[in-house]
N, C-alpha and C. Protein backbone atom coordinates (compact mmCIF):
# COMPACT_ATOMS: atom_id res chain seq x y z
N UNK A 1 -5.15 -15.13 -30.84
CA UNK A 1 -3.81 -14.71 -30.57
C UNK A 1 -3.68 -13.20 -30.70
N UNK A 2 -2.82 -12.89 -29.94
CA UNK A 2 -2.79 -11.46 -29.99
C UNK A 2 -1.54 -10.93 -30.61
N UNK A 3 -1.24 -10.21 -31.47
CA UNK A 3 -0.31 -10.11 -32.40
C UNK A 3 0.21 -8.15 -32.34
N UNK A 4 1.22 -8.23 -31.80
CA UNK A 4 1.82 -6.95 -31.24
C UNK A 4 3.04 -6.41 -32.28
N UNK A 5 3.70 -5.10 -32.84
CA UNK A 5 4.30 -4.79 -33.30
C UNK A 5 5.55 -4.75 -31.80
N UNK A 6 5.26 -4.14 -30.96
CA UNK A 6 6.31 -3.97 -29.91
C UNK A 6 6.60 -5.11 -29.08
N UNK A 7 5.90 -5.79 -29.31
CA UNK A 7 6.15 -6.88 -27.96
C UNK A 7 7.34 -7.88 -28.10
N UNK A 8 8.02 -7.86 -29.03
CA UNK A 8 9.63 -8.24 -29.19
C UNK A 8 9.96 -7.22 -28.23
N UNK A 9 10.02 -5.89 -28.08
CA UNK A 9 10.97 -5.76 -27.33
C UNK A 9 10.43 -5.77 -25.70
N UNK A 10 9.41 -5.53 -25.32
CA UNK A 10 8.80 -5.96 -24.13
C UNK A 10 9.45 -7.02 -24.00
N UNK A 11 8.88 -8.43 -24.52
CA UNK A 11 9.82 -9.43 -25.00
C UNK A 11 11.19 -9.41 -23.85
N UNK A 12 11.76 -9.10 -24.61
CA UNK A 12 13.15 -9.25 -24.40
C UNK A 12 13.58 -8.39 -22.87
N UNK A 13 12.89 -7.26 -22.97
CA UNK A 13 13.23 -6.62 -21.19
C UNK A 13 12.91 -7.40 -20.19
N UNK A 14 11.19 -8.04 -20.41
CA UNK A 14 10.41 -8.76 -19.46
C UNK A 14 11.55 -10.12 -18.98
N UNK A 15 11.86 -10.60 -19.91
CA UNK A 15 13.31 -11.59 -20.01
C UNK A 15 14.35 -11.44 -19.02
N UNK A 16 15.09 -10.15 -19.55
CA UNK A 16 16.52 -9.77 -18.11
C UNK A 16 15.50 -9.19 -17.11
N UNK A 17 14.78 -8.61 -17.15
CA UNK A 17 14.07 -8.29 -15.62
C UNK A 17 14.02 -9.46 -14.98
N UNK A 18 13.30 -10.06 -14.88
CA UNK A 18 13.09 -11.46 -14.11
C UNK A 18 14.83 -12.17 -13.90
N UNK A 19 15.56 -12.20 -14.90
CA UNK A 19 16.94 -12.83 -14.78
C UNK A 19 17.40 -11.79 -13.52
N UNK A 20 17.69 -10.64 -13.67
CA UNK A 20 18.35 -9.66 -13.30
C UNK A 20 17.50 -9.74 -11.61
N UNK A 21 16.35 -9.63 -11.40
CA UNK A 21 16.04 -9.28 -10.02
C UNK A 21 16.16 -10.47 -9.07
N UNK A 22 15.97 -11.66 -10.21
CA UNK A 22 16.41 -12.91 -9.20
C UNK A 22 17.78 -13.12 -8.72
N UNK A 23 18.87 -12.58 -9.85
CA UNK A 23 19.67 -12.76 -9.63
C UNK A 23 20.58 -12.04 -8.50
N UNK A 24 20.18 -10.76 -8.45
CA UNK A 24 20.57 -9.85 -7.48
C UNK A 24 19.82 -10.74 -6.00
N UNK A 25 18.72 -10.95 -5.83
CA UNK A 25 17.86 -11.51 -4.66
C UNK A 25 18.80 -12.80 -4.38
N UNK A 26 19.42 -13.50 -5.12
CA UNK A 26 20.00 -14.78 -4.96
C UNK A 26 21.19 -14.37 -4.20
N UNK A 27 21.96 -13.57 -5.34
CA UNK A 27 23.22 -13.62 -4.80
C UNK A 27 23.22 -12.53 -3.31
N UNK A 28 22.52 -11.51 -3.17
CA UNK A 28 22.64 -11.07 -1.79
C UNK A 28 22.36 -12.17 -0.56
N UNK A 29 21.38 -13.27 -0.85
CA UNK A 29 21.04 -13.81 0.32
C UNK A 29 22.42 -14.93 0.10
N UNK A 30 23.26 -14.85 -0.72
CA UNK A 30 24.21 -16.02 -1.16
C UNK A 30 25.27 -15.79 -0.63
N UNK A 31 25.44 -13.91 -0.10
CA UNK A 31 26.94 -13.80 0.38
C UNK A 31 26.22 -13.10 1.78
N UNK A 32 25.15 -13.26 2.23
CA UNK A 32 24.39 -13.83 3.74
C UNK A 32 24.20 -14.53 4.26
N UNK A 33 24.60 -15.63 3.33
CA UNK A 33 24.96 -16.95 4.18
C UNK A 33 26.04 -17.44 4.51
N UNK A 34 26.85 -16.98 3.63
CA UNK A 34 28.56 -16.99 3.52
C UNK A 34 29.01 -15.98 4.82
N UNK A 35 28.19 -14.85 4.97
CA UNK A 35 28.81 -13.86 6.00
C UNK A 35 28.64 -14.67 7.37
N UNK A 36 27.63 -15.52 7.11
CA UNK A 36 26.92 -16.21 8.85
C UNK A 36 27.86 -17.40 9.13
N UNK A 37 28.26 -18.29 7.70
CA UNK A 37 29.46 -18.77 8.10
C UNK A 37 30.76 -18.27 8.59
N UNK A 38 30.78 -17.17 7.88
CA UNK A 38 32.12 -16.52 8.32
C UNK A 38 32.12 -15.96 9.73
N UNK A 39 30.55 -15.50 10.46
CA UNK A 39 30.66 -14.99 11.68
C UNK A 39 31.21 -16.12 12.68
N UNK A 40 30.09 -17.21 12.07
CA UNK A 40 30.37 -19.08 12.96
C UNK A 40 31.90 -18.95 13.70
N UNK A 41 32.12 -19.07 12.16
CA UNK A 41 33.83 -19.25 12.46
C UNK A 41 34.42 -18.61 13.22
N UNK A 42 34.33 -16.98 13.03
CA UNK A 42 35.02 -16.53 14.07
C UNK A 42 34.32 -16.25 15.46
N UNK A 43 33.32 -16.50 15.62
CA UNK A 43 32.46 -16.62 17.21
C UNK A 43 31.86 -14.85 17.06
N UNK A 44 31.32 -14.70 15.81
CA UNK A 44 31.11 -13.34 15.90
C UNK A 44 29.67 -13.08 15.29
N UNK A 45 28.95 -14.45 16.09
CA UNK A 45 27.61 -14.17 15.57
C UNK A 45 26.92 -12.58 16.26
N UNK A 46 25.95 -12.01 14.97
CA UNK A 46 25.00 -10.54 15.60
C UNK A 46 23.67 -11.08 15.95
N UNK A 47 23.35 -10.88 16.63
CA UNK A 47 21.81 -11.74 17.25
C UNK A 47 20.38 -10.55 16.78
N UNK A 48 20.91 -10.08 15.89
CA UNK A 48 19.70 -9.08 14.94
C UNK A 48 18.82 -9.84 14.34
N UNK A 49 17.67 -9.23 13.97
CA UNK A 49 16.73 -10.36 13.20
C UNK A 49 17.12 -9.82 11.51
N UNK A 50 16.70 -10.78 11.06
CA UNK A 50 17.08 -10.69 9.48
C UNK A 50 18.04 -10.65 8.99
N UNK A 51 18.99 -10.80 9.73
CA UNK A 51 20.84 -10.54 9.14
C UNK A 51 21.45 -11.46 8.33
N UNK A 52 21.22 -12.81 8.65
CA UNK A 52 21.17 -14.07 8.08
C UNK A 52 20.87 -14.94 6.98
N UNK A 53 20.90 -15.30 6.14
CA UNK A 53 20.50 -16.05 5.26
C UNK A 53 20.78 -17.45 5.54
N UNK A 54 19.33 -18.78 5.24
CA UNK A 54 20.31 -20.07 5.75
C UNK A 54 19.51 -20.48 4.51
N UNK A 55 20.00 -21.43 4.04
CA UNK A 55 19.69 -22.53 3.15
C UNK A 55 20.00 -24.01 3.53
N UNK A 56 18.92 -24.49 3.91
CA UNK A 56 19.13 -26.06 4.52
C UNK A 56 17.89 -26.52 4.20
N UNK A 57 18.06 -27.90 3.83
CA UNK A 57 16.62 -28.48 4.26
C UNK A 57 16.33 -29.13 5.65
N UNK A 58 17.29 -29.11 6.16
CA UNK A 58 17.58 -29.77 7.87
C UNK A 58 17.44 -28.58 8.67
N UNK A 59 16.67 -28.16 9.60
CA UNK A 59 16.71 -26.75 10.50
C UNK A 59 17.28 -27.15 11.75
N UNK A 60 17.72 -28.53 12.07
CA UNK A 60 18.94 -29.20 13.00
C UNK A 60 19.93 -29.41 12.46
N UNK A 61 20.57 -28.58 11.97
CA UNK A 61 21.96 -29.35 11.48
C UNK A 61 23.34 -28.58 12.38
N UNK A 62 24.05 -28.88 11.57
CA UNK A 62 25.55 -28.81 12.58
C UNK A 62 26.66 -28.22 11.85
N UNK A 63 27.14 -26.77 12.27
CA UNK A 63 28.20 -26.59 10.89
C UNK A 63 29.72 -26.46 12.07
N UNK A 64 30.78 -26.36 11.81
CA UNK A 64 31.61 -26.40 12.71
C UNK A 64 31.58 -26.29 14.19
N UNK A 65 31.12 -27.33 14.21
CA UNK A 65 31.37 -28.15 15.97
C UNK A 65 29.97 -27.28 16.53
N UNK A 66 29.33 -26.55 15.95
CA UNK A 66 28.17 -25.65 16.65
C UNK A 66 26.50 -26.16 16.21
N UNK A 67 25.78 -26.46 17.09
CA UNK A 67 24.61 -27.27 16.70
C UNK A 67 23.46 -26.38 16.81
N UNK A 68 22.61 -26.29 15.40
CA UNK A 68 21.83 -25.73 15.08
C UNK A 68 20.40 -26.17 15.51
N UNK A 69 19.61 -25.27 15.73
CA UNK A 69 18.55 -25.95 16.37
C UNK A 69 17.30 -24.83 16.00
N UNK A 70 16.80 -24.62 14.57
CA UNK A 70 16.12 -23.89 14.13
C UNK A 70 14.69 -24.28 14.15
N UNK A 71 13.64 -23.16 13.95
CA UNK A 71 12.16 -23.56 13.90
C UNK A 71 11.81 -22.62 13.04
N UNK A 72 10.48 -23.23 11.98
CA UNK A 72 10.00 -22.08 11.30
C UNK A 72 9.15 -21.30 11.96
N UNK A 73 8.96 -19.82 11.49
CA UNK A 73 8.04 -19.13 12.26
C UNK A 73 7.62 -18.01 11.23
N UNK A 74 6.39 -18.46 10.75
CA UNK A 74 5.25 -17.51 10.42
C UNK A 74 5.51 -15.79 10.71
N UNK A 75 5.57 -15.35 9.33
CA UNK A 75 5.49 -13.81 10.04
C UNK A 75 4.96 -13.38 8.93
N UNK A 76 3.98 -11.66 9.21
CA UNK A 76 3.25 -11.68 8.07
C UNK A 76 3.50 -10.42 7.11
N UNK A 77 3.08 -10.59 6.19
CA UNK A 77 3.68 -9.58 4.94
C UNK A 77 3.06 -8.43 4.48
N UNK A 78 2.02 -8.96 4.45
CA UNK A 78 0.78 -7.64 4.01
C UNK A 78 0.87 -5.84 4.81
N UNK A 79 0.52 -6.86 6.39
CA UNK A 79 0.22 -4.94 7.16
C UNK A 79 1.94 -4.58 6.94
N UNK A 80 2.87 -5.68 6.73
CA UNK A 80 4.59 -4.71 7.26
C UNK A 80 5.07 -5.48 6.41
N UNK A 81 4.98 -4.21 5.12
CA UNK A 81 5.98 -5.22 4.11
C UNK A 81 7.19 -4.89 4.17
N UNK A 82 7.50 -4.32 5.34
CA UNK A 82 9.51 -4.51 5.40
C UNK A 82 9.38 -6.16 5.78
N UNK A 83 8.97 -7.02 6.55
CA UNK A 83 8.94 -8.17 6.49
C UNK A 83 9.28 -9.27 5.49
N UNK A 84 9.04 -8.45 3.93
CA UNK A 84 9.65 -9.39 3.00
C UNK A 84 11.20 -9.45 2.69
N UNK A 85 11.99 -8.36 3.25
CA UNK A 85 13.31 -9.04 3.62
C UNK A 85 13.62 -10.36 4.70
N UNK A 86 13.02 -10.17 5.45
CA UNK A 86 12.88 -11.38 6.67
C UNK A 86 12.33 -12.45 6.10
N UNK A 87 11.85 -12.85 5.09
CA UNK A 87 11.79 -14.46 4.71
C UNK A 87 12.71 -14.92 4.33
N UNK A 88 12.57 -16.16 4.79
CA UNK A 88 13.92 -16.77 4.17
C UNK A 88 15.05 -16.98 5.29
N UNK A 89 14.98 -16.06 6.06
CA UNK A 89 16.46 -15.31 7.18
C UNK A 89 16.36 -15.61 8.58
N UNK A 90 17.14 -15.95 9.41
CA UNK A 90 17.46 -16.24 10.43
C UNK A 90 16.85 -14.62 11.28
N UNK A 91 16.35 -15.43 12.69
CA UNK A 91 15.91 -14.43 13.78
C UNK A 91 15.47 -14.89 14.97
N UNK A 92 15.59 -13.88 15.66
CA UNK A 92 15.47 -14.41 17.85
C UNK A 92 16.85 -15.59 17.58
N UNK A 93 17.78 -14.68 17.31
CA UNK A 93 19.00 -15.61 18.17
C UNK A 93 19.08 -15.74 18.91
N UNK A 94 19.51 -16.99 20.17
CA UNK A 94 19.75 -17.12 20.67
C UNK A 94 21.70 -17.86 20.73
N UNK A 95 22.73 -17.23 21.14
CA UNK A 95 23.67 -18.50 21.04
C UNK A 95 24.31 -18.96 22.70
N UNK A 96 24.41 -20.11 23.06
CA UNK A 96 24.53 -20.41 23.92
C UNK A 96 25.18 -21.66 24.07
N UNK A 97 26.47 -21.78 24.64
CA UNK A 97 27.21 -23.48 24.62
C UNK A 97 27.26 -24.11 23.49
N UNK A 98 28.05 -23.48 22.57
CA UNK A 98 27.58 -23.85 21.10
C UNK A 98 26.58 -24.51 20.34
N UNK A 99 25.46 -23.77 21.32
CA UNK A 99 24.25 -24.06 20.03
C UNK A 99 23.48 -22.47 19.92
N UNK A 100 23.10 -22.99 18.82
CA UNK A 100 22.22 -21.51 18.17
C UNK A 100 20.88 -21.71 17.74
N UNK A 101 19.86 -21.65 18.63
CA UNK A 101 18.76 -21.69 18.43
C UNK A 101 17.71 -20.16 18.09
N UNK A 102 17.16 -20.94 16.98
CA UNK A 102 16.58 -18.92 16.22
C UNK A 102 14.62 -19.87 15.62
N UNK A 103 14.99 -18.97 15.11
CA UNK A 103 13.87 -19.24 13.72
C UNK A 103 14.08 -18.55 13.02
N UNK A 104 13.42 -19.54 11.67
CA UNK A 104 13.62 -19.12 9.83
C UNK A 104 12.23 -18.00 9.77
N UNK A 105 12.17 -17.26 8.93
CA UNK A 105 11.15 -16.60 8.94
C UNK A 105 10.21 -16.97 7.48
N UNK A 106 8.67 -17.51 7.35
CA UNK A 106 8.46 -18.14 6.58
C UNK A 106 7.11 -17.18 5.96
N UNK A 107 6.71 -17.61 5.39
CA UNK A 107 5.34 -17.10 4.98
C UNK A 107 4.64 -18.04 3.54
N UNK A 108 4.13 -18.98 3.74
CA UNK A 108 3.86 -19.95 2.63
C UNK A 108 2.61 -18.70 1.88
N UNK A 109 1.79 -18.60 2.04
CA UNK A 109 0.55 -18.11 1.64
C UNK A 109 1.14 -17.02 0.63
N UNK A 110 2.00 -15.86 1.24
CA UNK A 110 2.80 -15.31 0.12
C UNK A 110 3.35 -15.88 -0.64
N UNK A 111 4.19 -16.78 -0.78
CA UNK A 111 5.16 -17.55 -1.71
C UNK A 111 4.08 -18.54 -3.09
N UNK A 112 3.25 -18.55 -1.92
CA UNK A 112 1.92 -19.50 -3.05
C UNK A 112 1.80 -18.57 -4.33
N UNK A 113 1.04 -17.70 -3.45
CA UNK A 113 0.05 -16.18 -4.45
C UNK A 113 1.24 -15.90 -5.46
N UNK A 114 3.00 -15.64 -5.02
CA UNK A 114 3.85 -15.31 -5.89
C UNK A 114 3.67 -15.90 -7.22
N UNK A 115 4.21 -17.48 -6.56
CA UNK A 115 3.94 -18.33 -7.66
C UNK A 115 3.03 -18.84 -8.31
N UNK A 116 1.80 -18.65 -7.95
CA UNK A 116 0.15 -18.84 -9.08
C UNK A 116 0.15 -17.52 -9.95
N UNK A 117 0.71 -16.14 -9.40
CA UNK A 117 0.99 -15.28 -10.21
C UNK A 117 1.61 -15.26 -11.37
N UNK A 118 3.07 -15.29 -10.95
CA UNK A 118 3.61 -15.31 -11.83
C UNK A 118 3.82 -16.40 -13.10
N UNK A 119 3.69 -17.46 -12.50
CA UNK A 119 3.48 -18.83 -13.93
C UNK A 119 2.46 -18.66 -14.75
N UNK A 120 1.02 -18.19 -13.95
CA UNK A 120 0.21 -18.11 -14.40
C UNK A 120 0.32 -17.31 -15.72
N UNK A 121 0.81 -15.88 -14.97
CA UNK A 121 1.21 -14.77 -16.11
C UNK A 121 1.89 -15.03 -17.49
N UNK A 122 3.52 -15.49 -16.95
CA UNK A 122 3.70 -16.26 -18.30
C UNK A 122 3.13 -17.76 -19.18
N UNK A 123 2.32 -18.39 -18.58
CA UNK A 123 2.02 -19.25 -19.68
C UNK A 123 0.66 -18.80 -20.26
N UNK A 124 0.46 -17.71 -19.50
CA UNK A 124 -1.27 -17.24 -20.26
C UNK A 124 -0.43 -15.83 -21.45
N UNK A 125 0.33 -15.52 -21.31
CA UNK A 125 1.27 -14.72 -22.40
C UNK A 125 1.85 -15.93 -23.48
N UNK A 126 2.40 -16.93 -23.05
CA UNK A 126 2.43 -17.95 -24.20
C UNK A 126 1.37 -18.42 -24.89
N UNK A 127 0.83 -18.82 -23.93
CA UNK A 127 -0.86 -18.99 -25.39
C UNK A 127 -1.06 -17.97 -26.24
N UNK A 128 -1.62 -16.84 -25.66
CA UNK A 128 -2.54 -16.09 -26.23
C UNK A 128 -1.68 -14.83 -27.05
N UNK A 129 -0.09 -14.45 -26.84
CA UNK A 129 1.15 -13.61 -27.28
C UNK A 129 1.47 -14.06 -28.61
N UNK A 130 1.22 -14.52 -29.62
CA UNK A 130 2.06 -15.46 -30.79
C UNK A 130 3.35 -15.20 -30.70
N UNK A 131 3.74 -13.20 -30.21
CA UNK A 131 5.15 -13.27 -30.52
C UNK A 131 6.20 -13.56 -29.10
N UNK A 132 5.40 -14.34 -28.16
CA UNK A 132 6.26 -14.51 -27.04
C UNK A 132 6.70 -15.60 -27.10
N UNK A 133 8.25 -15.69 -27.47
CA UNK A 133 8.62 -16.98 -27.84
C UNK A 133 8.97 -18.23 -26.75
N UNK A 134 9.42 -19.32 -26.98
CA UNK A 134 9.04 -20.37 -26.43
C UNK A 134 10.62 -19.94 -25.21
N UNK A 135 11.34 -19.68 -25.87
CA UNK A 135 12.49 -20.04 -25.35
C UNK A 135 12.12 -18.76 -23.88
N UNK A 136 11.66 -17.42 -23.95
CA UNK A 136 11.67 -16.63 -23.45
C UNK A 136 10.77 -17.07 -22.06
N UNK A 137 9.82 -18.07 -22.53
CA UNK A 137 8.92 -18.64 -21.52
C UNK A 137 9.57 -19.65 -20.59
N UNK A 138 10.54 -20.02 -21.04
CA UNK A 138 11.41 -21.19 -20.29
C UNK A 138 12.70 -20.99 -19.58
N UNK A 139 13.10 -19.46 -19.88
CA UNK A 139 14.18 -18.84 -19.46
C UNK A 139 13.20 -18.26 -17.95
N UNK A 140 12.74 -17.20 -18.37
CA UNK A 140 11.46 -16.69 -17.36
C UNK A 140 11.19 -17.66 -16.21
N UNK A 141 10.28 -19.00 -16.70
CA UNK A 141 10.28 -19.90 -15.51
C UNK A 141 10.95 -20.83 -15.05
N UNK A 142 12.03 -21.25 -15.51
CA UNK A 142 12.92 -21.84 -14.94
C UNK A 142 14.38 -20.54 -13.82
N UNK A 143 14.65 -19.47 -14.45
CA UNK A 143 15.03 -18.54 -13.67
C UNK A 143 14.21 -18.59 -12.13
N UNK A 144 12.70 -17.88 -12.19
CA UNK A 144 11.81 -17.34 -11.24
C UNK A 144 11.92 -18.33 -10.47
N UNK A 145 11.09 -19.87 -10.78
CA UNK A 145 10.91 -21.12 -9.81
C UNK A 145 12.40 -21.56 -9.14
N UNK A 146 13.45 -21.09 -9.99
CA UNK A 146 14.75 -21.74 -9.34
C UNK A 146 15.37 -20.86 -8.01
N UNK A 147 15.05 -19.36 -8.70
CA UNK A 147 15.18 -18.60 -7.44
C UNK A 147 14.27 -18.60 -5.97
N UNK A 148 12.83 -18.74 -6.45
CA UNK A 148 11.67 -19.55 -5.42
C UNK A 148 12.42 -20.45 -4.72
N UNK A 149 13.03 -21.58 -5.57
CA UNK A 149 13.34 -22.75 -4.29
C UNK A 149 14.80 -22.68 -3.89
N UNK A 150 15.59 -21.80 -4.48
CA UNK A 150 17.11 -21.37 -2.76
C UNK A 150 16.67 -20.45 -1.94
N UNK A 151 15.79 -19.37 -2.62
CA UNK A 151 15.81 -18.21 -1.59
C UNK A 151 14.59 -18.30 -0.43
N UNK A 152 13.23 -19.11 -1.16
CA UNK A 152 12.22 -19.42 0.02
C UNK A 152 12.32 -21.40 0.13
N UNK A 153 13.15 -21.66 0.38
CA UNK A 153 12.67 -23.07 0.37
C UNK A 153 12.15 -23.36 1.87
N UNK A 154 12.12 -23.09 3.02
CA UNK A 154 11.58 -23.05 4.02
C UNK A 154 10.05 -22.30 4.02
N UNK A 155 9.88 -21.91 3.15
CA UNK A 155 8.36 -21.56 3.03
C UNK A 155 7.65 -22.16 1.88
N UNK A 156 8.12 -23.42 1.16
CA UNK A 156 7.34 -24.06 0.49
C UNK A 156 7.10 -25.48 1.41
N UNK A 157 5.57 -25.50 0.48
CA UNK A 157 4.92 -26.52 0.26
C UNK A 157 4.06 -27.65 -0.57
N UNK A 158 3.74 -28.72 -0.39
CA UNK A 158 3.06 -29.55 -1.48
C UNK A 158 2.20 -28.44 -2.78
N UNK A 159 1.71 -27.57 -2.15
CA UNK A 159 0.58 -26.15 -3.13
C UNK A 159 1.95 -25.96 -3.72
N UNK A 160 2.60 -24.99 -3.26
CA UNK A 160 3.67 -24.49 -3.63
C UNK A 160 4.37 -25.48 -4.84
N UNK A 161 4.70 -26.89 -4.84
CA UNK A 161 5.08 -27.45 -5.90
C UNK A 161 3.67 -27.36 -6.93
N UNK A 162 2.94 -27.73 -7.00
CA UNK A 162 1.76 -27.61 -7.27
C UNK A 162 1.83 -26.70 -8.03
N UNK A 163 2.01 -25.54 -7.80
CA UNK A 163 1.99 -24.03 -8.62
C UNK A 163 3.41 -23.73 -9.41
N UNK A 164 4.23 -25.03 -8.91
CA UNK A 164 5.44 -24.51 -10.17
C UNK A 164 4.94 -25.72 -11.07
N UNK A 165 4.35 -26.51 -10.70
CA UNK A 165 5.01 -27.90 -11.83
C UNK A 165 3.47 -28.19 -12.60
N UNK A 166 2.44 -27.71 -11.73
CA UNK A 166 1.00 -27.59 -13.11
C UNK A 166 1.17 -26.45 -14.20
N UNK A 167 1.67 -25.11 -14.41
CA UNK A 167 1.68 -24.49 -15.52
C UNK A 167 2.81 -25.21 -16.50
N UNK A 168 3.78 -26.24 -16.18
CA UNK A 168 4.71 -26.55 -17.14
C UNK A 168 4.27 -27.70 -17.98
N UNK A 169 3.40 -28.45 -17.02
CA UNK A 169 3.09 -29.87 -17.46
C UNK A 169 1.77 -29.38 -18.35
N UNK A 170 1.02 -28.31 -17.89
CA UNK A 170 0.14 -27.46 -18.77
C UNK A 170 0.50 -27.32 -20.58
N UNK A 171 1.11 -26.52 -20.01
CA UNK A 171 2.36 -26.39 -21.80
C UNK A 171 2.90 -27.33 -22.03
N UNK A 172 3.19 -28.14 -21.78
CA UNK A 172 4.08 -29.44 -22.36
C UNK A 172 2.52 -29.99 -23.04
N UNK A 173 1.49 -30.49 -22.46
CA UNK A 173 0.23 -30.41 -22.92
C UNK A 173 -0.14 -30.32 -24.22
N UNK A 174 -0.59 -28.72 -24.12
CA UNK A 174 -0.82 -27.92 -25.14
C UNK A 174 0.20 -28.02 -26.60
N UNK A 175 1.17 -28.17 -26.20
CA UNK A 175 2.27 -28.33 -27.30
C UNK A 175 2.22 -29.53 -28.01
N UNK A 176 1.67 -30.93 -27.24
CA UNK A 176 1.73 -32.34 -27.53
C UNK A 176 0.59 -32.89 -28.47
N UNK A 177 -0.28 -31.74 -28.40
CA UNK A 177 -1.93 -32.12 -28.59
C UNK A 177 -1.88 -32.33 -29.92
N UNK A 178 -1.26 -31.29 -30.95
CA UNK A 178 -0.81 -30.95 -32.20
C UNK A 178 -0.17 -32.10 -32.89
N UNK A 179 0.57 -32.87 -32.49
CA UNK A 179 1.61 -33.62 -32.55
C UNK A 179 1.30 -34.36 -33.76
N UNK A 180 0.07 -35.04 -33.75
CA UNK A 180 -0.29 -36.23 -34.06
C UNK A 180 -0.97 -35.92 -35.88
């Protein structure tokens, strides 16, 4: 175990950082989806790429009398990382006879690496940290993974669960072993 004089307060920043950047990431794509309803409504869709935020698990669905007719589409992150605003987000509008056919913009392979990262990070800081407390580890990943699945849920997959739900069942584990 590794035993730190400062790492209470690391600790505690590492904590609202993660709260704080998800939360900002949430709620912008939260009043981007609200704005796309509000365009719906008034027939004032912008046919820009990335403007959008959708959250559905249906990419056919139907919101006032206007029928949606979405596809995912791969786009990549590495050579153009302005692209990581565009996950998640509506693009290539098309609207026509009230339907609106686009694509979501996805990228699983990023969203994976995110999340083997970051879980990884904190439950290998819970083992081996003595002073990283339990609660700080559960705030951390339940925040991160919750923001993962509103803001990319069109870019997960079976891996993708995989990489949130093996580091927890990991620690639940480790914690149980003692028990007896």
């Amino acid at each position: 175990m590794i035993r730190t004089k400062n790492i209470a307060v690391y600790e505690k920043y590492f904590k609202y950082l993660i709260v704080f950047i998800v939360s900002i990431f949430t709620i912008l794509n939260f009043l981007s989806q609200r704005s796309f309803e509000r365009d719906i409504a008034n027939n004032d869709i912008k046919l820009n790429s990335c403007e959008y935020f959708i959250f559905s698990k249906n990419l056919d669905t139907q919101k006032n009398e206007i029928k949606f007719d979405l596809n995912k589409e791969d786009i990549y992150v590495f050579p153009e990382v302005a692209n990581l605003m565009c996950l998640g987000k509506i693009g290539d509008l098309n609207y026509s006879n009230d339907r609106i056919l686009g694509n979501v913009y996805t990228n699983t392979k990023f969203i994976n690496i995110i999340l083997f990262l970051f879980n990884s990070f904190i439950l290998t800081l819970n083992f081996f940290v003595k002073d990283f407390k339990d609660s700080t580890y559960f705030l951390s990943y339940i925040f991160f993974n919750l923001g993962i699945l509103y803001n990319f849920y069109n870019s997960l997959n079976v891996i993708s669960l995989n990489f949130i739900f093996v580091p927890l069942i990991i620690y639940f584990f480790s914690k149980t072993e003692n028990l007896e």
